[in-house]
Protein backbone atom coordinates (compact mmCIF):
# COMPACT_ATOMS: atom_id res chain seq x y z
CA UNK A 1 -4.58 147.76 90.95
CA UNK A 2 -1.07 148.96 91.24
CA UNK A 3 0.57 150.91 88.40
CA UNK A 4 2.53 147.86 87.29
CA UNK A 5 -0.19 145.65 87.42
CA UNK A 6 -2.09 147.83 85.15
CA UNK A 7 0.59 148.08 82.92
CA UNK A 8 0.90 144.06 82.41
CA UNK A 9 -3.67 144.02 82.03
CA UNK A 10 -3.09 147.43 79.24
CA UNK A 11 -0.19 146.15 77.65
CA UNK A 12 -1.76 142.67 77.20
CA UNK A 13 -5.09 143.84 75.73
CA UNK A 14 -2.55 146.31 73.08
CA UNK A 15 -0.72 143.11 72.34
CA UNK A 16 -4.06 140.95 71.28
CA UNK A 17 -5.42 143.61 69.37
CA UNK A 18 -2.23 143.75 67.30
CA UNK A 19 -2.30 140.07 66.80
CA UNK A 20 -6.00 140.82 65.42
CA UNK A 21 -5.25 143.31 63.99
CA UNK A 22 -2.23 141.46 61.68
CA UNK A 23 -4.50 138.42 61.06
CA UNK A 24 -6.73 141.07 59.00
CA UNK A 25 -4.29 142.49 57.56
CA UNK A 26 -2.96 139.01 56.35
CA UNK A 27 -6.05 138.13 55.10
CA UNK A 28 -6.82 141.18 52.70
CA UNK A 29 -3.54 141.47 51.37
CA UNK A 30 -3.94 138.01 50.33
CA UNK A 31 -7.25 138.83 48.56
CA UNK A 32 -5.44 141.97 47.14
CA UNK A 33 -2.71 140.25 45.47
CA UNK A 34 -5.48 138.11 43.52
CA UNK A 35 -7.71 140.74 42.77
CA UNK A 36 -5.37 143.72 42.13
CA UNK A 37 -2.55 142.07 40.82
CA UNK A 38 1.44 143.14 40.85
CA UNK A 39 0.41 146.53 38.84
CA UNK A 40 -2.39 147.42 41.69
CA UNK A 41 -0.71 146.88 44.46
CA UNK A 42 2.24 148.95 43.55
CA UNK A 43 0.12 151.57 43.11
CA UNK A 44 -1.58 150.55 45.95
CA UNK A 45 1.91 151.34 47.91
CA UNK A 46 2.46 154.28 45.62
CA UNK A 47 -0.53 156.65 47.04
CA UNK A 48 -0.71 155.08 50.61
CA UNK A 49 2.92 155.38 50.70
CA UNK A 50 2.04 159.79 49.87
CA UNK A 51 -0.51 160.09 52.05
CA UNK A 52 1.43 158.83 54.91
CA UNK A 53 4.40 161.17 54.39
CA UNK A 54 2.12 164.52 53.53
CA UNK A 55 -0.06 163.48 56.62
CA UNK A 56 3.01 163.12 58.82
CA UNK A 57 4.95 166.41 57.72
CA UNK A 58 1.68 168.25 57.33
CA UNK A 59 0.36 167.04 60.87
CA UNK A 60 3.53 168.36 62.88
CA UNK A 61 3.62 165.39 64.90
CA UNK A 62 -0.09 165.37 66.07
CA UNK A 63 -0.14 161.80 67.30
CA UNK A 64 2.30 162.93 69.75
CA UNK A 65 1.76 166.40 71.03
CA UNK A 66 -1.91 165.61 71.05
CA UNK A 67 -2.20 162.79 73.38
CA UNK A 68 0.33 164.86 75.58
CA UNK A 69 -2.02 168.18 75.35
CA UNK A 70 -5.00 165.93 76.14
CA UNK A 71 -2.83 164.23 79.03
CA UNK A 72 -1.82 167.56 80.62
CA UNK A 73 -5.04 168.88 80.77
CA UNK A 74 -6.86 165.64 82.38
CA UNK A 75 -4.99 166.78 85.31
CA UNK A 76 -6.52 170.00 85.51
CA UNK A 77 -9.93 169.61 84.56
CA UNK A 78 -12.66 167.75 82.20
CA UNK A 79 -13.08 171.62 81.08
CA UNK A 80 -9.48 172.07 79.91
CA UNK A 81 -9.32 168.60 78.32
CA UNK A 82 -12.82 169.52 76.30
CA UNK A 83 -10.95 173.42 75.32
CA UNK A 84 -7.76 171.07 74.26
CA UNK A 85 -9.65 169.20 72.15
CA UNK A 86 -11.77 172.01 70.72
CA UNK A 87 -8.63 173.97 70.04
CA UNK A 88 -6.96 170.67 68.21
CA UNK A 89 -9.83 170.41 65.70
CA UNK A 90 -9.96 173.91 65.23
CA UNK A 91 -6.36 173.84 63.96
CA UNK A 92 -6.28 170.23 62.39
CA UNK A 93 -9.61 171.41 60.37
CA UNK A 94 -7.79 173.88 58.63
CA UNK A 95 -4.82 172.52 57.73
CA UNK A 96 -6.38 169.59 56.66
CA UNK A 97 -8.04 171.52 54.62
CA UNK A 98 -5.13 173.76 52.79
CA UNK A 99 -3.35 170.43 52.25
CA UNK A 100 -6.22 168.57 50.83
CA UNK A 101 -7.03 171.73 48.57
CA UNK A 102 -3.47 172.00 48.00
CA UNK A 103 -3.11 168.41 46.72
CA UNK A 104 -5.93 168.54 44.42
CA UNK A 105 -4.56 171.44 42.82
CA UNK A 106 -0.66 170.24 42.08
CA UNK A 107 -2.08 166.56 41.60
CA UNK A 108 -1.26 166.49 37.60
CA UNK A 109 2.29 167.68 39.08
CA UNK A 110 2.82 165.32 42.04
CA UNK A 111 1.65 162.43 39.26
CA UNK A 112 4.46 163.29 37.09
CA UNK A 113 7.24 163.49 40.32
CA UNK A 114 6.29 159.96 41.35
CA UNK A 115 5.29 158.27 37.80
CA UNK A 116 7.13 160.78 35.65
CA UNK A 117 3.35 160.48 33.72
CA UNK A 118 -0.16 162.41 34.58
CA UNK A 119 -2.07 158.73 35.28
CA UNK A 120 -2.17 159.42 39.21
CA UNK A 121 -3.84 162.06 38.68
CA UNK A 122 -7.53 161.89 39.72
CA UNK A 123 -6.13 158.97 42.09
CA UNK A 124 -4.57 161.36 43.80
CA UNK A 125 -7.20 164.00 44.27
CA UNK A 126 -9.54 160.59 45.05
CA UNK A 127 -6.94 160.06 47.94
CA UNK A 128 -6.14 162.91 49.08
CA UNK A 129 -9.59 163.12 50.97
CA UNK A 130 -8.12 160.23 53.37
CA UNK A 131 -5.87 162.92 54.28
CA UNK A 132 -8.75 164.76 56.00
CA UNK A 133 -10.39 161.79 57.82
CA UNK A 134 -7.27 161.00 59.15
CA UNK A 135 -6.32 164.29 60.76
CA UNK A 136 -9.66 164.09 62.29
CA UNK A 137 -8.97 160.43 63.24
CA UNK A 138 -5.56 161.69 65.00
CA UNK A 139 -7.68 164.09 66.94
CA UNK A 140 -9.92 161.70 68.64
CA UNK A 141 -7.59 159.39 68.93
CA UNK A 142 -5.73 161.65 71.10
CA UNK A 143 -8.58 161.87 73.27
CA UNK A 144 -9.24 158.00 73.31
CA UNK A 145 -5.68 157.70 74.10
CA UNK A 146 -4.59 160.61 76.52
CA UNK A 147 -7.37 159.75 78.87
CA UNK A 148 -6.09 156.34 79.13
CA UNK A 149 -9.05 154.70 77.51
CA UNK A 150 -6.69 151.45 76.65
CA UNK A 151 -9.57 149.40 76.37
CA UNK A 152 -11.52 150.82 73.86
CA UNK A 153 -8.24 152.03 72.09
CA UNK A 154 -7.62 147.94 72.05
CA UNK A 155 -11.17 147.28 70.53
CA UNK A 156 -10.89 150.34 68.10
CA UNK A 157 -7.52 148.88 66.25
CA UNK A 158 -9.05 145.51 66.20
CA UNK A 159 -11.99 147.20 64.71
CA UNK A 160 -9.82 149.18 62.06
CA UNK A 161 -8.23 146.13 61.18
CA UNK A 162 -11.83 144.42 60.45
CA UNK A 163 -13.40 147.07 58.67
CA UNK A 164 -10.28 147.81 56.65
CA UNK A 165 -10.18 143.63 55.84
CA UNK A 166 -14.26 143.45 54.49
CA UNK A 167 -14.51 146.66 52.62
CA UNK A 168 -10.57 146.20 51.12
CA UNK A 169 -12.01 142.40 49.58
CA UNK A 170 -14.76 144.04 48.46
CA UNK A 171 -13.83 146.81 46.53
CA UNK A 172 -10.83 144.65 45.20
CA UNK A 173 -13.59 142.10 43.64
CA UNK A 174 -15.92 144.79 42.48
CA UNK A 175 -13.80 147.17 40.60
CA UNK A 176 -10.64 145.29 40.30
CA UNK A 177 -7.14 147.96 40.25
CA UNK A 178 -9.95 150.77 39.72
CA UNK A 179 -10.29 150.22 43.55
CA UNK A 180 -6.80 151.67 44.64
CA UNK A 181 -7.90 154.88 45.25
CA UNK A 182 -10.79 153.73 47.28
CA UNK A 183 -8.62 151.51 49.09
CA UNK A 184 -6.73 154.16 50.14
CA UNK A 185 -9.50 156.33 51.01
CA UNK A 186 -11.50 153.60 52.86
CA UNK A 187 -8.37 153.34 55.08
CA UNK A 188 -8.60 156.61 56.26
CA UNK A 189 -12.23 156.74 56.60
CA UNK A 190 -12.60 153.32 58.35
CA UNK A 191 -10.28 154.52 60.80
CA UNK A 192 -11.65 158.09 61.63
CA UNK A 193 -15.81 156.22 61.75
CA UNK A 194 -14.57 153.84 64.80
CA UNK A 195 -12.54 156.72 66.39
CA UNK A 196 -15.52 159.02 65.63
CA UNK A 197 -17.62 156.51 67.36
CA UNK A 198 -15.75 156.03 70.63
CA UNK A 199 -14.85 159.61 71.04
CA UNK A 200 -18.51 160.34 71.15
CA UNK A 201 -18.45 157.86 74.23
CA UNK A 202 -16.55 160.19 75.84
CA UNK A 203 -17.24 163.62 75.00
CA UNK A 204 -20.89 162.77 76.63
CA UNK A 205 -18.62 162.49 79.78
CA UNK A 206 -17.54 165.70 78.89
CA UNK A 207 -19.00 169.67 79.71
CA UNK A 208 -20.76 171.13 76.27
CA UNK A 209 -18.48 174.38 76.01
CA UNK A 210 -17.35 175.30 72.67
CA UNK A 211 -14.54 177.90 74.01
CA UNK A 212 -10.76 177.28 72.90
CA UNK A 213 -7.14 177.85 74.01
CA UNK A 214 -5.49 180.78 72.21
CA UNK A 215 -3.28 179.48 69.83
CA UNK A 216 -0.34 181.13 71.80
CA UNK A 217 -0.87 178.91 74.41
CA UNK A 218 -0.72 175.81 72.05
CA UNK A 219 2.84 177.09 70.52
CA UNK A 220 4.51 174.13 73.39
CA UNK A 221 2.09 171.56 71.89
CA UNK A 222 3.47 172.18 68.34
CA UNK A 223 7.38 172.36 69.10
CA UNK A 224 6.23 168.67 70.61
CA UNK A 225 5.06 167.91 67.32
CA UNK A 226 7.66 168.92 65.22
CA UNK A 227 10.58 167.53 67.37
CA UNK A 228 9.06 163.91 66.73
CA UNK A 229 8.28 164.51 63.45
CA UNK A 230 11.59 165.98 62.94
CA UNK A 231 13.10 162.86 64.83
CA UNK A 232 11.31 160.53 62.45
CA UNK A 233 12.72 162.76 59.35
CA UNK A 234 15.86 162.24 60.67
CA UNK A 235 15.47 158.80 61.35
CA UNK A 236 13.86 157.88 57.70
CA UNK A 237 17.27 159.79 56.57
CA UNK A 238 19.62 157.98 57.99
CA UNK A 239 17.90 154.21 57.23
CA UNK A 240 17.66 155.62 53.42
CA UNK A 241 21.40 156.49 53.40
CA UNK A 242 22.59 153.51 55.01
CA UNK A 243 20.80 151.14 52.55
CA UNK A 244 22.30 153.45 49.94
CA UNK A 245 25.72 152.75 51.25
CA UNK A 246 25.30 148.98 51.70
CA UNK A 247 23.70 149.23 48.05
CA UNK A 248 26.94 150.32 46.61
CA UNK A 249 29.08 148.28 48.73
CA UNK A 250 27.84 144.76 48.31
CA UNK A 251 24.47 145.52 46.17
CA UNK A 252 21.20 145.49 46.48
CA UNK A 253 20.44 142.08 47.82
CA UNK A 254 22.36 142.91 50.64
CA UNK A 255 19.91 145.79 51.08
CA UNK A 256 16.96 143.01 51.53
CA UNK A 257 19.34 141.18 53.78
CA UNK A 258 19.47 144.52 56.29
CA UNK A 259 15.63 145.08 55.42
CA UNK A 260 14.39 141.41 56.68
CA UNK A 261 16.85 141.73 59.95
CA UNK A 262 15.75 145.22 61.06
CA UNK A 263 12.01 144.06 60.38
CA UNK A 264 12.00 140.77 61.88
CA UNK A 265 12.88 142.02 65.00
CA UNK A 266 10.97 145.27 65.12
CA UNK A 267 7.61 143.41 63.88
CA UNK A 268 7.11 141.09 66.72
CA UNK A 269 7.82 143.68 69.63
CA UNK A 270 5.62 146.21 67.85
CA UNK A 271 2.84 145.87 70.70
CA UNK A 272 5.70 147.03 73.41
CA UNK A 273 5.93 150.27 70.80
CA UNK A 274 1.77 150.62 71.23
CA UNK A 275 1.76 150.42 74.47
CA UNK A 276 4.72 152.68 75.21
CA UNK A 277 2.82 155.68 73.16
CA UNK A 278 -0.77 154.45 74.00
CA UNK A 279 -0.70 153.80 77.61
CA UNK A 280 2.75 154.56 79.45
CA UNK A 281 3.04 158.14 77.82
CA UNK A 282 -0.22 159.58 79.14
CA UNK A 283 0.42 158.17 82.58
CA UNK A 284 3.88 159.67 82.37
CA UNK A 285 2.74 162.76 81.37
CA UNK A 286 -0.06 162.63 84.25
CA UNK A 287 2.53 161.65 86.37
CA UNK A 288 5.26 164.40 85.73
CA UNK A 289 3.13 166.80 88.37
CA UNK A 290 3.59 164.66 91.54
CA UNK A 291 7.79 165.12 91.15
CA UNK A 292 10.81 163.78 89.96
CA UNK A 293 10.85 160.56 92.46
CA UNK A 294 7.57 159.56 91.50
CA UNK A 295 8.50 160.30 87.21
CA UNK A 296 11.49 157.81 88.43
CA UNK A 297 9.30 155.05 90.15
CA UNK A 298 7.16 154.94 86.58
CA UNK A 299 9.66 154.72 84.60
CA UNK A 300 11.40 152.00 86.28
CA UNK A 301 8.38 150.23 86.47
CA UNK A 302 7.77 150.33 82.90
CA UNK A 303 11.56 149.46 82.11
CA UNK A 304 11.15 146.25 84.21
CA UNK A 305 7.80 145.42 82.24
CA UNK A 306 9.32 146.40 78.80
CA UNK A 307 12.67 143.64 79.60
CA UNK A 308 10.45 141.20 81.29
CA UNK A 309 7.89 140.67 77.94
CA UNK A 310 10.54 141.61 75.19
CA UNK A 311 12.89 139.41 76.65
CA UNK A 312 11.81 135.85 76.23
CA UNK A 313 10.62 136.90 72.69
CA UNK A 314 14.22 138.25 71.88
CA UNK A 315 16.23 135.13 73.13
CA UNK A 316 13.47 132.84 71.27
CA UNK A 317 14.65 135.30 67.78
CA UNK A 318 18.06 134.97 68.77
CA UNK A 319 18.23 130.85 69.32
CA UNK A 320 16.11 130.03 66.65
CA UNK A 321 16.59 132.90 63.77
CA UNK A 322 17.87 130.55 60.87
CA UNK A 323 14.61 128.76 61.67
CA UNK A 324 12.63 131.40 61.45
CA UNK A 325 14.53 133.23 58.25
CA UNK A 326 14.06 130.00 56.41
CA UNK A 327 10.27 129.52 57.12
CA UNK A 328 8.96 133.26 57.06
CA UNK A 329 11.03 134.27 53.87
CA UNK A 330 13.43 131.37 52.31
CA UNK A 331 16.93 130.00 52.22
CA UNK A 332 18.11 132.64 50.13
CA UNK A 333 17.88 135.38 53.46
CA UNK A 334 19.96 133.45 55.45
CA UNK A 335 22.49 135.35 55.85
CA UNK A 336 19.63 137.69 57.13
CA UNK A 337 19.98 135.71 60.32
CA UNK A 338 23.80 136.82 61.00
CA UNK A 339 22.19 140.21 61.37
CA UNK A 340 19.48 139.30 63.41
CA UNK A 341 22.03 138.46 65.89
CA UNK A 342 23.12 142.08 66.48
CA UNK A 343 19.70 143.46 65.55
CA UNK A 344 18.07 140.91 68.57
CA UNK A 345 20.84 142.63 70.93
CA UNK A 346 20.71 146.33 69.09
CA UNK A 347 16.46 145.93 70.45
CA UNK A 348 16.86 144.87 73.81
CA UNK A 349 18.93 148.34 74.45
CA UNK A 350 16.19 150.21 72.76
CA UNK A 351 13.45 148.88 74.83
CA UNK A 352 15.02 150.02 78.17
CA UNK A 353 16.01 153.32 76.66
CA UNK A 354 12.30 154.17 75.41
CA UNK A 355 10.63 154.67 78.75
CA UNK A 356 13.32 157.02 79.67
CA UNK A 357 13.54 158.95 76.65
CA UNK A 358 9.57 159.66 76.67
CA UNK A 359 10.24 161.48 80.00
CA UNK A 360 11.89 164.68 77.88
CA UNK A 361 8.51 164.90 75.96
CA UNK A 362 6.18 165.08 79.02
CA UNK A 363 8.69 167.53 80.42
CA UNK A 364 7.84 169.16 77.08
CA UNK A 365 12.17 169.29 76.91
CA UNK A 366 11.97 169.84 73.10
CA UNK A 367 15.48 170.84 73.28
CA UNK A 368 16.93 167.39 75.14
CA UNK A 369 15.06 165.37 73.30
CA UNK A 370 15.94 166.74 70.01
CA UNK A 371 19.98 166.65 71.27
CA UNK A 372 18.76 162.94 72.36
CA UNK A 373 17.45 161.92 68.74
CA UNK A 374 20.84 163.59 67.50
CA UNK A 375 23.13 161.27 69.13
CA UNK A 376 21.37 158.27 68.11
CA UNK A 377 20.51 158.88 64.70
CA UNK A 378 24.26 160.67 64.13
CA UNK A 379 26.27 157.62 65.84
CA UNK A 380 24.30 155.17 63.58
CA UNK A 381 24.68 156.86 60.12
CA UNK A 382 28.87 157.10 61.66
CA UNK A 383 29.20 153.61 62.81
CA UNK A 384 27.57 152.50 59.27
CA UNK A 385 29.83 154.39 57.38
CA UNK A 386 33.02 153.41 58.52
CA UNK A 387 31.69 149.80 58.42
CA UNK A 388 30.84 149.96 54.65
CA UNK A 389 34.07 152.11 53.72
CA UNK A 390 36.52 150.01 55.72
CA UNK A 391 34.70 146.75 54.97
CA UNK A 392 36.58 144.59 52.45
CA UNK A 393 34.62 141.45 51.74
CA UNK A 394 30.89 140.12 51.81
CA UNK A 395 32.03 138.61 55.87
CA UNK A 396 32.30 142.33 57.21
CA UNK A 397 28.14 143.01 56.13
CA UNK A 398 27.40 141.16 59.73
CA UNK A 399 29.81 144.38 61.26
CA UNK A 400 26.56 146.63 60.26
CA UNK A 401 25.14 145.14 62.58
CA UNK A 402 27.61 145.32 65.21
CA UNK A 403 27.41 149.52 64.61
CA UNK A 404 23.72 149.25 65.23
CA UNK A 405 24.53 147.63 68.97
CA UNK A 406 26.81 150.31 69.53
CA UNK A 407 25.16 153.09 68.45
CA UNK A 408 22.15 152.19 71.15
CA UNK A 409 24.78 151.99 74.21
CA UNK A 410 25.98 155.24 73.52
CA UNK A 411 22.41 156.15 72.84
CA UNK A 412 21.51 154.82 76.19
CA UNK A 413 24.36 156.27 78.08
CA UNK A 414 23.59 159.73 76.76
CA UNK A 415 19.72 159.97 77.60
CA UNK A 416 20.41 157.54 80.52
CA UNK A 417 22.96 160.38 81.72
CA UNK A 418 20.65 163.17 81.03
CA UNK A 419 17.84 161.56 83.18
CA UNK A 420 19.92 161.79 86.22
CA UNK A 421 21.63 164.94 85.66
CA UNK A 422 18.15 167.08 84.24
CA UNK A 423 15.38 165.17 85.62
CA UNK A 424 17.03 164.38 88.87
CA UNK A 425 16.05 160.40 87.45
CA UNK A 426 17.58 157.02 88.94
CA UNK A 427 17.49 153.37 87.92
CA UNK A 428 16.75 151.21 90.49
CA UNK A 429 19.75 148.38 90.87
CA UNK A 430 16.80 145.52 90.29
CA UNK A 431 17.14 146.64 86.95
CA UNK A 432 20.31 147.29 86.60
CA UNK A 433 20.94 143.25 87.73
CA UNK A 434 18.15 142.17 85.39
CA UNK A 435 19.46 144.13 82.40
CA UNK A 436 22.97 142.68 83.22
CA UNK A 437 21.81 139.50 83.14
CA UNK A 438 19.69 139.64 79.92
CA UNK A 439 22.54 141.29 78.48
CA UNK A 440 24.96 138.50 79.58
CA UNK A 441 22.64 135.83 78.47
CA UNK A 442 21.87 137.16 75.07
CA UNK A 443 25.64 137.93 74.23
CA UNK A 444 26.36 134.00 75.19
CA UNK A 445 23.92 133.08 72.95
CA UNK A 446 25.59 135.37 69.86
CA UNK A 447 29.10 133.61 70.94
CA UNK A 448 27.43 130.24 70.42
CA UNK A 449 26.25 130.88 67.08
CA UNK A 450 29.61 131.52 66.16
CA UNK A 451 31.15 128.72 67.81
CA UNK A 452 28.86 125.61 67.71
CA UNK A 453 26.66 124.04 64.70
CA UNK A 454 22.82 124.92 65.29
CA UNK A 455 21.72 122.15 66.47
CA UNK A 456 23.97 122.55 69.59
CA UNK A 457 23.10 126.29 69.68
CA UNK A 458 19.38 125.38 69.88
CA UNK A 459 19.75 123.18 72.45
CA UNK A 460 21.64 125.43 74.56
CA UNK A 461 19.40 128.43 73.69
CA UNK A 462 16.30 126.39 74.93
CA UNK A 463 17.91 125.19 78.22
CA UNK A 464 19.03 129.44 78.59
CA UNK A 465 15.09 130.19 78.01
CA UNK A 466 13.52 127.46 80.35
CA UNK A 467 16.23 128.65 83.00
CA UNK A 468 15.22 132.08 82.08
CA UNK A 469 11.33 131.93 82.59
CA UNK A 470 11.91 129.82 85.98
CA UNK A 471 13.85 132.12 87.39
CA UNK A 472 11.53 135.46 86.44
CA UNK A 473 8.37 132.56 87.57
CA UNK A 474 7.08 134.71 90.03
CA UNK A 475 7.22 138.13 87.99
CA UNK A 476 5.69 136.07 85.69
CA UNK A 477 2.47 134.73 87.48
CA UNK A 478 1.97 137.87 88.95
CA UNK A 479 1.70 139.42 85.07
CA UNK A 480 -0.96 136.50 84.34
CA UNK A 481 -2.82 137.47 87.87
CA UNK A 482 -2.56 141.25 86.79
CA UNK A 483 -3.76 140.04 83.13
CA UNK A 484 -6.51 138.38 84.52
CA UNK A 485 -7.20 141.41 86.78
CA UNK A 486 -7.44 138.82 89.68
CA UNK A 487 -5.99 140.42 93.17
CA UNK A 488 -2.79 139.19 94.77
């Protein structure tokens, strides 16, 4: 099977075990609401909202730098790989351990920072535990994941999403908002007993040695880390100054209006986001050792994959947003759907410049791709401000969403630029054409909307995506053949 082929059958079993997984999740927060009511499930949000941040800080970016560790050393040897992963635990064990200790000791403090009482207290100590599980979690997940195990990585977050459905309705009937702890807890444990379980699959496959890396040698692993954890730091920064902007600007419901937009459109291309960490990035990084020309082939294999499935998906968004604003949420987001416009557009960049800017972390480029997060992250917190300080009236919000467009071309020039001149990197003029065309297409569409009444802008938006998916009919039926892992 060739490396695009594969990419269609992994990225298609990613994208149905996100759809499971949702469908869970839909499920128990449905039974949540009932059981837990409005005072449970904010504190609900409250500790799972902590243990996510002190897991991410305290983990230095694990998800990442793991999987690429693992990746490295799976072209070496099934030695090295087993010594990678030895060394990983070793580390994760003990800081997993100093944080966990550490957050059972300052929990009557950390209670009073986030409730400004000592309530959260034993919650938090409860919780903190989940930390532990999953750091360990992380760990074999990286293994799952940097051999390019898709398929059981597929089944394990369908799994997660299961488990984390049953025991979440339970506890919530049981023991009623005395289960928030335990629903936090159960998260992390769930998720660490199906990795736990799959890893063991593998480490049979594995040689028995317990020997490890120095530590020295893992120093590249950890400025990985902390450049995409710093990245995400950054990025949380910016979103929470921007909404503070809009906030004083036009108010807070304004602030829902950018919330739904950004959402909406990052929610249903999530699985394109999986399958870019879970199963492009290992074969990237696997790939970086046969030379630049072969980095280049990948990656402009994976850019014509990521514009061929976002596509259709963005230009459906784009015709039919009021549509969809109105029957997700209500009439009252509406003008949610003038964003969406920009936001649809704002995406379609982002999706071509992922693949490219995942080639500075397999280089292990810590530098480039910090200088890379810079420029985005700096041109959208610019762009934003000078929309809400020049903006007069409640008709400029939509301009927000013009700066977030802009801010991902110059993003995309900039890493685009630094992929020829650093990595010696090309993109191939198939898709160059095909990114032109989307581009055009999508931009018609946005004129439309501000032209015509809806009903004429779905009409011509549907005609646009019927011409759109029988032109691309081939590169289509070869994704289904590839899919069904029949031979062409």
């Amino acid at each position: 099977m060739s490396d695009k082929a594969k990419s269609y059958r992994n990225t298609a079993l990613i994208a149905v075990s996100s759809v499971i997984n949702i469908l869970f999740s839909v499920v128990k927060n449905k039974f949540l609401a009932i059981f837990l009511g409005p005072s449970g499930i904010g504190k609900f949000g409250i500790l799972s909202d902590f243990v996510g941040t002190v897991y991410s800080i305290g983990s230095f970016g694990v998800s990442n730098s793991g999987v690429q560790a693992i990746a490295k050393a799976s072209t070496e040897s099934n030695e090295a790989v087993k010594k990678t992963y030895n060394t990983l635990v070793f580390i994760y064990t003990i800081l997993s351990v100093i944080i966990v200790t550490g957050v059972c000791v300052l929990a009557p403090y950390i209670s009073v920072l986030l409730i400004k009482n000592e309530s959260l207290t034993w919650f938090l100590r409860i919780v903190s535990l989940s930390i532990a599980f999953k750091f360990r979690s992380a760990i074999q997940g990286n293994l799952i994941t940097g051999l390019q195990r898709v398929g059981l990585l597929a089944k394990g977050t369908a799994m997660q999403g299961f488990i984390a459905m049953v025991v979440g309705i339970a506890l919530g009937y049981f023991l009623g908002i005395n289960a928030v702890p335990y629903l936090v807890l159960s998260l992390g444990m769930g998720s660490w007993v199906v990795t736990f379980i799959q890893s063991r699959k593998i480490l049979k496959e594995l040689p028995t040695t317990k020997e490890r890396f120095p530590i020295k040698q893992m120093f590249p692993i950890f400025l990985i880390g902390i450049s995409t954890t710093w990245s995400g730091v950054l990025e949380s920064t910016v979103s929470i100054v921007s909404k503070g902007g809009i906030a004083r600007k036009w108010g807070q419901d304004f602030v829902g209006y950018y919330q739904v937009a950004i959402g909406f459109t990052y929610t249903y291309i999530s699985f394109i986001t999986q399958s870019i960490t879970s199963d492009y990035y290992p074969r990237l990084v696997t790939t970086i050792s046969k030379g630049s020309d072969e980095v280049a082939k990948f990656v402009n294999h994976q850019i014509s994959i990521s514009m061929n499935l976002v596509t259709p998906i963005l230009l459906i968004m784009l015709t039919f947003s009021k549509l969809f604003v109105t029957v997700l949420f209500s009439t009252k987001f509406l003008l949610a759907s003038e964003l969406i416009n920009y936001t649809v557009a704002g995406t379609f960049i982002l999706v071509v410049a992922w693949p490219i800017g995942y080639v500075f972390l397999a280089h292990r480029a810590t530098k480039i791709y910090i200088v890379g997060e810079l420029i985005g992250n700096l041109t959208l917190l610019l762009f934003n401000f000078a929309v809400i300080y020049f903006g007069r009236k409640q008709y400029d919000f939509p301009l927000i969403g013009l700066a977030y467009v802009l801010h991902f071309i110059i993003y995309l020039f900039a890493i685009v630029l630094i992929f020829y001149k650093k990595f010696n990197g090309y993109i191939t003029k198939e898709n160059i054409k095909t990114f032109s065309i989307n581009a055009f297409i999508i931009t018609g569409i946005i004129i439309a909307k501000i032209i015509f009444n809806p009903i004429v802008v779905y009409i011509l938006g549907s005609a646009l995506i019927a011409i759109f998916f029988y032109v691309c009919r081939n590169e289509y039926l070869f994704m289904l053949n590839s899919i069904l892992n029949k031979k062409k």
